[in-house]
C-alpha atoms as a PDB file:
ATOM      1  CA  UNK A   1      62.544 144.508  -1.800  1.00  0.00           C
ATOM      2  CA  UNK A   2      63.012 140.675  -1.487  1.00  0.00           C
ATOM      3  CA  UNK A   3      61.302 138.171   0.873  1.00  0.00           C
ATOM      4  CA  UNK A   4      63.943 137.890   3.935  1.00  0.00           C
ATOM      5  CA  UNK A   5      61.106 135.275   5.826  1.00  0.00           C
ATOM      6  CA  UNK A   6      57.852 134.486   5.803  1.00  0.00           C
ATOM      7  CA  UNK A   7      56.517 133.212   9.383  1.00  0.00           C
ATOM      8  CA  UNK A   8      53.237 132.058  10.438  1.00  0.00           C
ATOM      9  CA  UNK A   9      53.208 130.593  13.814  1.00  0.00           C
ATOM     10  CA  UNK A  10      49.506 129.169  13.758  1.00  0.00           C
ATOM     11  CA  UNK A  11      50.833 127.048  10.851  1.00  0.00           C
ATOM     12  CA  UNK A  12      54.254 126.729  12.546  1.00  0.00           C
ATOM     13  CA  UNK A  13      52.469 125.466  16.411  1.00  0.00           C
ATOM     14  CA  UNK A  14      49.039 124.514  15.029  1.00  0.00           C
ATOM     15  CA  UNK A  15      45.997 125.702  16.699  1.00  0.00           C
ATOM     16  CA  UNK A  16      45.973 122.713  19.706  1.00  0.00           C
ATOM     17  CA  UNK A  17      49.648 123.226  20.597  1.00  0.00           C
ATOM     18  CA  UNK A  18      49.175 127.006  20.933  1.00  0.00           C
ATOM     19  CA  UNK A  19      45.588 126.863  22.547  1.00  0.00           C
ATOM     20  CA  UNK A  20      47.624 124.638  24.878  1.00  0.00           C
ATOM     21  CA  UNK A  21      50.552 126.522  25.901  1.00  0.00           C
ATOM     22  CA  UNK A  22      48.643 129.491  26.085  1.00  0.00           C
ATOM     23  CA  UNK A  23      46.308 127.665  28.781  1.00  0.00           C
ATOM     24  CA  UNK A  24      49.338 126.254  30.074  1.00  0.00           C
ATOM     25  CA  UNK A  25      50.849 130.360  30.674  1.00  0.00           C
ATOM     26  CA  UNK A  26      47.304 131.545  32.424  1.00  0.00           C
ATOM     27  CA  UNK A  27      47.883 128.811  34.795  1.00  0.00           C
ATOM     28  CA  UNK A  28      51.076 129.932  35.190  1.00  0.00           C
ATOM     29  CA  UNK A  29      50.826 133.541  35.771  1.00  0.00           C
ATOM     30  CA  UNK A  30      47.481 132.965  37.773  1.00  0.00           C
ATOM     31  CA  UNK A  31      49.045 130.646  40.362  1.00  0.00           C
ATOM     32  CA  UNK A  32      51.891 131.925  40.531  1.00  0.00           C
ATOM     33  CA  UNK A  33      50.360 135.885  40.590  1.00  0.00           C
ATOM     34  CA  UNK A  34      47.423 135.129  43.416  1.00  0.00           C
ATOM     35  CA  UNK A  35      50.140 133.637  45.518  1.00  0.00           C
ATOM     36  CA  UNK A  36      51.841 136.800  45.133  1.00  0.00           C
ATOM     37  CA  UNK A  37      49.049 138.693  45.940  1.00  0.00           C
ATOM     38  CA  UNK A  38      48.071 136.823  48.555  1.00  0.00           C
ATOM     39  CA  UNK A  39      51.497 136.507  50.843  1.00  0.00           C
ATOM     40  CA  UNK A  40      51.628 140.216  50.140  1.00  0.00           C
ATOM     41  CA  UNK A  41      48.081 141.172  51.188  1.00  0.00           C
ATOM     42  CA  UNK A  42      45.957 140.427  54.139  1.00  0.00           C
ATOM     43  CA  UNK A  43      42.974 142.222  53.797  1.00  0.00           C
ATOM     44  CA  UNK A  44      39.192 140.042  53.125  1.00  0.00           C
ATOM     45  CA  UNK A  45      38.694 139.364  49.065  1.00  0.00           C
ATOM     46  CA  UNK A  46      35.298 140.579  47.889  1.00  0.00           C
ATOM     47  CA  UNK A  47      32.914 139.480  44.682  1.00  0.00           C
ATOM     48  CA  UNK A  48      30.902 142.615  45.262  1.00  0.00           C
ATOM     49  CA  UNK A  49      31.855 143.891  41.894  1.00  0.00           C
ATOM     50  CA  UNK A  50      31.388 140.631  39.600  1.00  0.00           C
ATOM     51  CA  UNK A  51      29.629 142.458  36.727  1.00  0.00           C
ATOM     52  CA  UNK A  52      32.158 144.842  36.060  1.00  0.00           C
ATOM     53  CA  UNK A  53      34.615 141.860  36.405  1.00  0.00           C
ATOM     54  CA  UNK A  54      32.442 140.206  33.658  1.00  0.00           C
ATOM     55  CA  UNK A  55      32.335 143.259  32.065  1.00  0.00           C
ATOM     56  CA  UNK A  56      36.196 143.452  31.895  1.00  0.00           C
ATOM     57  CA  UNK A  57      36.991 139.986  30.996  1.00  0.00           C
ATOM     58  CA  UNK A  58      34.343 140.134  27.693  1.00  0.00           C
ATOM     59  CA  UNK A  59      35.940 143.466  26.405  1.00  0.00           C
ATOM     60  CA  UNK A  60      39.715 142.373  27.500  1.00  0.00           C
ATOM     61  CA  UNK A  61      40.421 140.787  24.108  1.00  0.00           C
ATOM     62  CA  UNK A  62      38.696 144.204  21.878  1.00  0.00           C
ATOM     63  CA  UNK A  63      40.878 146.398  24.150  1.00  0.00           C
ATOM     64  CA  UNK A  64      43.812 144.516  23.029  1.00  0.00           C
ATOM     65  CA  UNK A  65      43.310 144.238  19.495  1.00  0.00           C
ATOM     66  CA  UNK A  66      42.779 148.329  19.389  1.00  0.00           C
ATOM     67  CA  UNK A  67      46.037 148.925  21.373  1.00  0.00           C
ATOM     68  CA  UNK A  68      47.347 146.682  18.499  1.00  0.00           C
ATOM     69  CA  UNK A  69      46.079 149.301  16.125  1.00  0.00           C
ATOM     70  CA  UNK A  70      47.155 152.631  17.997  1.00  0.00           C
ATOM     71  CA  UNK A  71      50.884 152.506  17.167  1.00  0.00           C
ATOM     72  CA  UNK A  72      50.217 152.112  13.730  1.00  0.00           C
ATOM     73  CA  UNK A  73      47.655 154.653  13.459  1.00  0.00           C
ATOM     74  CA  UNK A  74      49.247 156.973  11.110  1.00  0.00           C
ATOM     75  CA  UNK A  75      48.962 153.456   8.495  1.00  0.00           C
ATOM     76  CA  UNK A  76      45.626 153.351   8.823  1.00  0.00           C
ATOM     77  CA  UNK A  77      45.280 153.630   4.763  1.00  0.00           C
ATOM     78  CA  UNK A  78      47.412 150.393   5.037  1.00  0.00           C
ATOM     79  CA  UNK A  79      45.182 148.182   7.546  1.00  0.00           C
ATOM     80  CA  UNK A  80      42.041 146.125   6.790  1.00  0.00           C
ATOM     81  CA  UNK A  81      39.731 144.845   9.807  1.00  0.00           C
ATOM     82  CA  UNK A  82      38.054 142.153   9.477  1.00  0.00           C
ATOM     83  CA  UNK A  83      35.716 139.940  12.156  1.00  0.00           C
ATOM     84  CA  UNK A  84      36.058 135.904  11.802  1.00  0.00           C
ATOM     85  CA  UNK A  85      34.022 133.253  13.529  1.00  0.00           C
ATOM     86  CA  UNK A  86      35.986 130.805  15.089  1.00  0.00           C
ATOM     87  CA  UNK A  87      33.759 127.467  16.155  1.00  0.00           C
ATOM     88  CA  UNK A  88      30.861 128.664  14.811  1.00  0.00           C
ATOM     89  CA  UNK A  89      30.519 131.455  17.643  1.00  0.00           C
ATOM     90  CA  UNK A  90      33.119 133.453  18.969  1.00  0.00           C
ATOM     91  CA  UNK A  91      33.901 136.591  16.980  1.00  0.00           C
ATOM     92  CA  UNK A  92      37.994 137.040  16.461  1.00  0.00           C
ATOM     93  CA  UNK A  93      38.962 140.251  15.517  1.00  0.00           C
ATOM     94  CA  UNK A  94      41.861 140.559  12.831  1.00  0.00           C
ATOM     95  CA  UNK A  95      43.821 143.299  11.735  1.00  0.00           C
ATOM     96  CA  UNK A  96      45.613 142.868   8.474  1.00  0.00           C
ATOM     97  CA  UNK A  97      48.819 144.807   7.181  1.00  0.00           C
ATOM     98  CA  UNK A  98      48.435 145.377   3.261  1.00  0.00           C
ATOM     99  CA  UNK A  99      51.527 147.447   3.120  1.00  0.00           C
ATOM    100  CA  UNK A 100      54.987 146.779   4.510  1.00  0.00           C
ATOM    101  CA  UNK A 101      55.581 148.841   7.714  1.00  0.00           C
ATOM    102  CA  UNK A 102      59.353 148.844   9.508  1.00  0.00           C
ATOM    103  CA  UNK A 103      59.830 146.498  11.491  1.00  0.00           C
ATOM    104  CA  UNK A 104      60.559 148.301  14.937  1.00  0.00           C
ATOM    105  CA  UNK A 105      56.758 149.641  14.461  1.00  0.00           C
ATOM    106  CA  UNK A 106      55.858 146.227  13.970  1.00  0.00           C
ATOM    107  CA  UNK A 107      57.081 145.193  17.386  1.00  0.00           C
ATOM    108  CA  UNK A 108      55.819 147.806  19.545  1.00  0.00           C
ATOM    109  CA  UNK A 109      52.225 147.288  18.163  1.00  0.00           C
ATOM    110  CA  UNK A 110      52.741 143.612  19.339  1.00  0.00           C
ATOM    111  CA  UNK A 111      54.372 144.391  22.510  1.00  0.00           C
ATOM    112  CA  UNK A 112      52.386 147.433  23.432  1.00  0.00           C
ATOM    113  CA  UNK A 113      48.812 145.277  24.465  1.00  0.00           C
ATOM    114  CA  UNK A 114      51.169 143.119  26.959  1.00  0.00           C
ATOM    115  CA  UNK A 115      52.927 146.258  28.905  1.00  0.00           C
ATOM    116  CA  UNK A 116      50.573 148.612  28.940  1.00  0.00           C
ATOM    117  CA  UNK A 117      47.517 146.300  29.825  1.00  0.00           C
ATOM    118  CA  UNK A 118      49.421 143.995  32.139  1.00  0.00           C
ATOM    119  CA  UNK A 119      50.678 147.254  33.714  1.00  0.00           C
ATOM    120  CA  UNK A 120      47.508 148.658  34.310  1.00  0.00           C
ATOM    121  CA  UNK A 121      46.141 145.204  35.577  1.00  0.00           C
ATOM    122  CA  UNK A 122      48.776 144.411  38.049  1.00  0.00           C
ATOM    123  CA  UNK A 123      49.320 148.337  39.321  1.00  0.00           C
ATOM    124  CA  UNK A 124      45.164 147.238  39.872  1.00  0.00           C
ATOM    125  CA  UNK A 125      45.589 144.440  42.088  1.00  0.00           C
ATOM    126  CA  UNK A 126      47.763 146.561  44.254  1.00  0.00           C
ATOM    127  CA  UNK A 127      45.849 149.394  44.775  1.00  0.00           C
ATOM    128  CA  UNK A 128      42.374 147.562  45.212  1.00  0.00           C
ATOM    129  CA  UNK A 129      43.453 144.593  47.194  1.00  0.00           C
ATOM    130  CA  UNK A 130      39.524 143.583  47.653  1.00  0.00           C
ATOM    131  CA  UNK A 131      39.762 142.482  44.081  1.00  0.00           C
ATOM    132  CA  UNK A 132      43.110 141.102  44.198  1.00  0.00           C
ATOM    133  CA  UNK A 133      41.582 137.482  42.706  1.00  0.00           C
ATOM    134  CA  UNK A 134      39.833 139.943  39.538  1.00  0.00           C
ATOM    135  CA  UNK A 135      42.614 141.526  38.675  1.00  0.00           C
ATOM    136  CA  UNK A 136      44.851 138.211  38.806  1.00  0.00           C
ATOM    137  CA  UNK A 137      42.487 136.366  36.678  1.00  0.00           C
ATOM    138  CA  UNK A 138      42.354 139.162  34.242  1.00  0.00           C
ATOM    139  CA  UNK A 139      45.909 139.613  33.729  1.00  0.00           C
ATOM    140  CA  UNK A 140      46.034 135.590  33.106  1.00  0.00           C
ATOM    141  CA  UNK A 141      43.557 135.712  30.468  1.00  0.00           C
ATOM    142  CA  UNK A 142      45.244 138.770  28.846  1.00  0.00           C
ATOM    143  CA  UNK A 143      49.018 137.040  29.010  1.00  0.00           C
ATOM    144  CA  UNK A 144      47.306 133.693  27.461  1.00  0.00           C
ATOM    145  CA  UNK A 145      45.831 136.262  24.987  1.00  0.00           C
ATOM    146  CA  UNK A 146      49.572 137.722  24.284  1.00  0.00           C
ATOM    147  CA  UNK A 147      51.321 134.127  23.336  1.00  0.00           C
ATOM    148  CA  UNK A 148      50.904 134.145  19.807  1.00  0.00           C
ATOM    149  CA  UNK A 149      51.990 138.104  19.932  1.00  0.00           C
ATOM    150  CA  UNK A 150      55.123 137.087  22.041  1.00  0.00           C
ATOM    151  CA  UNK A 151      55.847 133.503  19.427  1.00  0.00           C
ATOM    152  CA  UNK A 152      55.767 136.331  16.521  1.00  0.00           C
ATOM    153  CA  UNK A 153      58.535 139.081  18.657  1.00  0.00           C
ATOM    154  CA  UNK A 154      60.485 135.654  19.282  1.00  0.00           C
ATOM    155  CA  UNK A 155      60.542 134.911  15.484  1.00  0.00           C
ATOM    156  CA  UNK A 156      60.767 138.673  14.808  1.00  0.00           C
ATOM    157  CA  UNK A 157      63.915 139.744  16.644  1.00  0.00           C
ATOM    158  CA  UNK A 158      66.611 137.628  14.747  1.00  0.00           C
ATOM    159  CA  UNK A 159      65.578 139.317  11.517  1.00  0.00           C
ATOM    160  CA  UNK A 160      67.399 142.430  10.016  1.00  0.00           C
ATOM    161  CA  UNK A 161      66.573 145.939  12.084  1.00  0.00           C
ATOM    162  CA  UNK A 162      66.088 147.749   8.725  1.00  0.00           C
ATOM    163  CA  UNK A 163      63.455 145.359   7.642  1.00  0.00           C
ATOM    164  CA  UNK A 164      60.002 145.911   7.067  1.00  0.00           C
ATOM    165  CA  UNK A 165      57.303 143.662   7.643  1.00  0.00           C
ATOM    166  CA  UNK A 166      53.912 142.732   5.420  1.00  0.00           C
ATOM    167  CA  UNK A 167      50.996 140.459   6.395  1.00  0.00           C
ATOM    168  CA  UNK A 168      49.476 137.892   3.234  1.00  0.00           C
ATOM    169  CA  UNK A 169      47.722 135.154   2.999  1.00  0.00           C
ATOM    170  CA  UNK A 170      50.790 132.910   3.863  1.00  0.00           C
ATOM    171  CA  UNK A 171      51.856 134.786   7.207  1.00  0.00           C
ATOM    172  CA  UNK A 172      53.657 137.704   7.599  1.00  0.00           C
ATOM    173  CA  UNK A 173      56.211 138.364   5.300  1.00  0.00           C
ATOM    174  CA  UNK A 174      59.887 139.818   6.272  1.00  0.00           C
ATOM    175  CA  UNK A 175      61.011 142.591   3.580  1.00  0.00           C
ATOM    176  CA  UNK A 176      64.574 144.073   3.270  1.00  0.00           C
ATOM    177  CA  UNK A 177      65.887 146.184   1.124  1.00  0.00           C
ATOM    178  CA  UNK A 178      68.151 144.623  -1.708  1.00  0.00           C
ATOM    179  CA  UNK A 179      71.970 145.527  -0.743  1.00  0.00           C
ATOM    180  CA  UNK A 180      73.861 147.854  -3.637  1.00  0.00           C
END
């Protein structure tokens, strides 16, 4: 195996340009989402059920990183977790690849979190219209959450389909197979 790529898009963006467009996308999806939700419903928007909002929005960001891990569950052997502080204070969960997995894997453990959360968030503001403004905030969070998963896909998809992918210290590193 030879080194196709290595990417690292917090080195590649920095940490300020992608803290930015990721606020940049919740404002997106949020304004653009309650509008939605509000020129298609009409019924009365509640806050009865602000604790389990608060509730939601704290685990929102664990519930992502495990739907991360589910697809590559059978690799477990291969995958170290590991809890970093980031500003002194806020706990960021990381999941580390030790051993090259394929690369179509690799992609539906990043895309996974986005479709099947966002799915479940906006099939949410449709069925309890009361908490409409919840479930849009939610989903914004979680899609500002999903940037750096969709800048990786982006830098992903031009490499070759039979490749495998590895995570090291310098970012994750694009394997394929040397050609006979």
């Amino acid at each position: 195996m030879h080194c196709w790529k290595t990417i690292n898009v917090k080195k590649q963006y920095g940490f300020d340009r992608i803290f930015m467009l990721s606020s940049l996308l919740v404002l997106a999806v949020f304004s653009f989402f309650y509008v939605m939700i509000e020129i298609l419903n009409d019924n009365q928007l509640s806050d009865e059920k602000f604790i389990i909002f608060l509730l939601s929005f704290i685990s929102l960001y664990p519930i992502h990183k495990a739907i991360h891990f589910l697809p590559l569950i059978r690799y477990r052997n291969r995958i170290r977790f590991s809890i970093k502080k980031q500003f002194g204070f806020m706990p960021i969960l990381s999941i580390r690849i030790k051993e090259p997995v394929p690369k179509a894997l690799f992609l539906f453990a990043l895309l996974a979190p986005f479709f099947i959360i966002n799915t479940i968030l906006i099939i949410g503001a449709f069925t309890l219209p009361e908490f409409g403004h919840y479930f849009t905030m939610l989903l914004a969070y979680h899609c500002g959450l999903c940037l750096i998963d969709l800048l990786y896909i982006k830098n992903l998809a031009r490499s070759p389909k039979k490749a495998l992918i590895e995570e090291t210290e310098t970012g994750y590193e694009i394997l394929v197979p040397p050609t006979v």
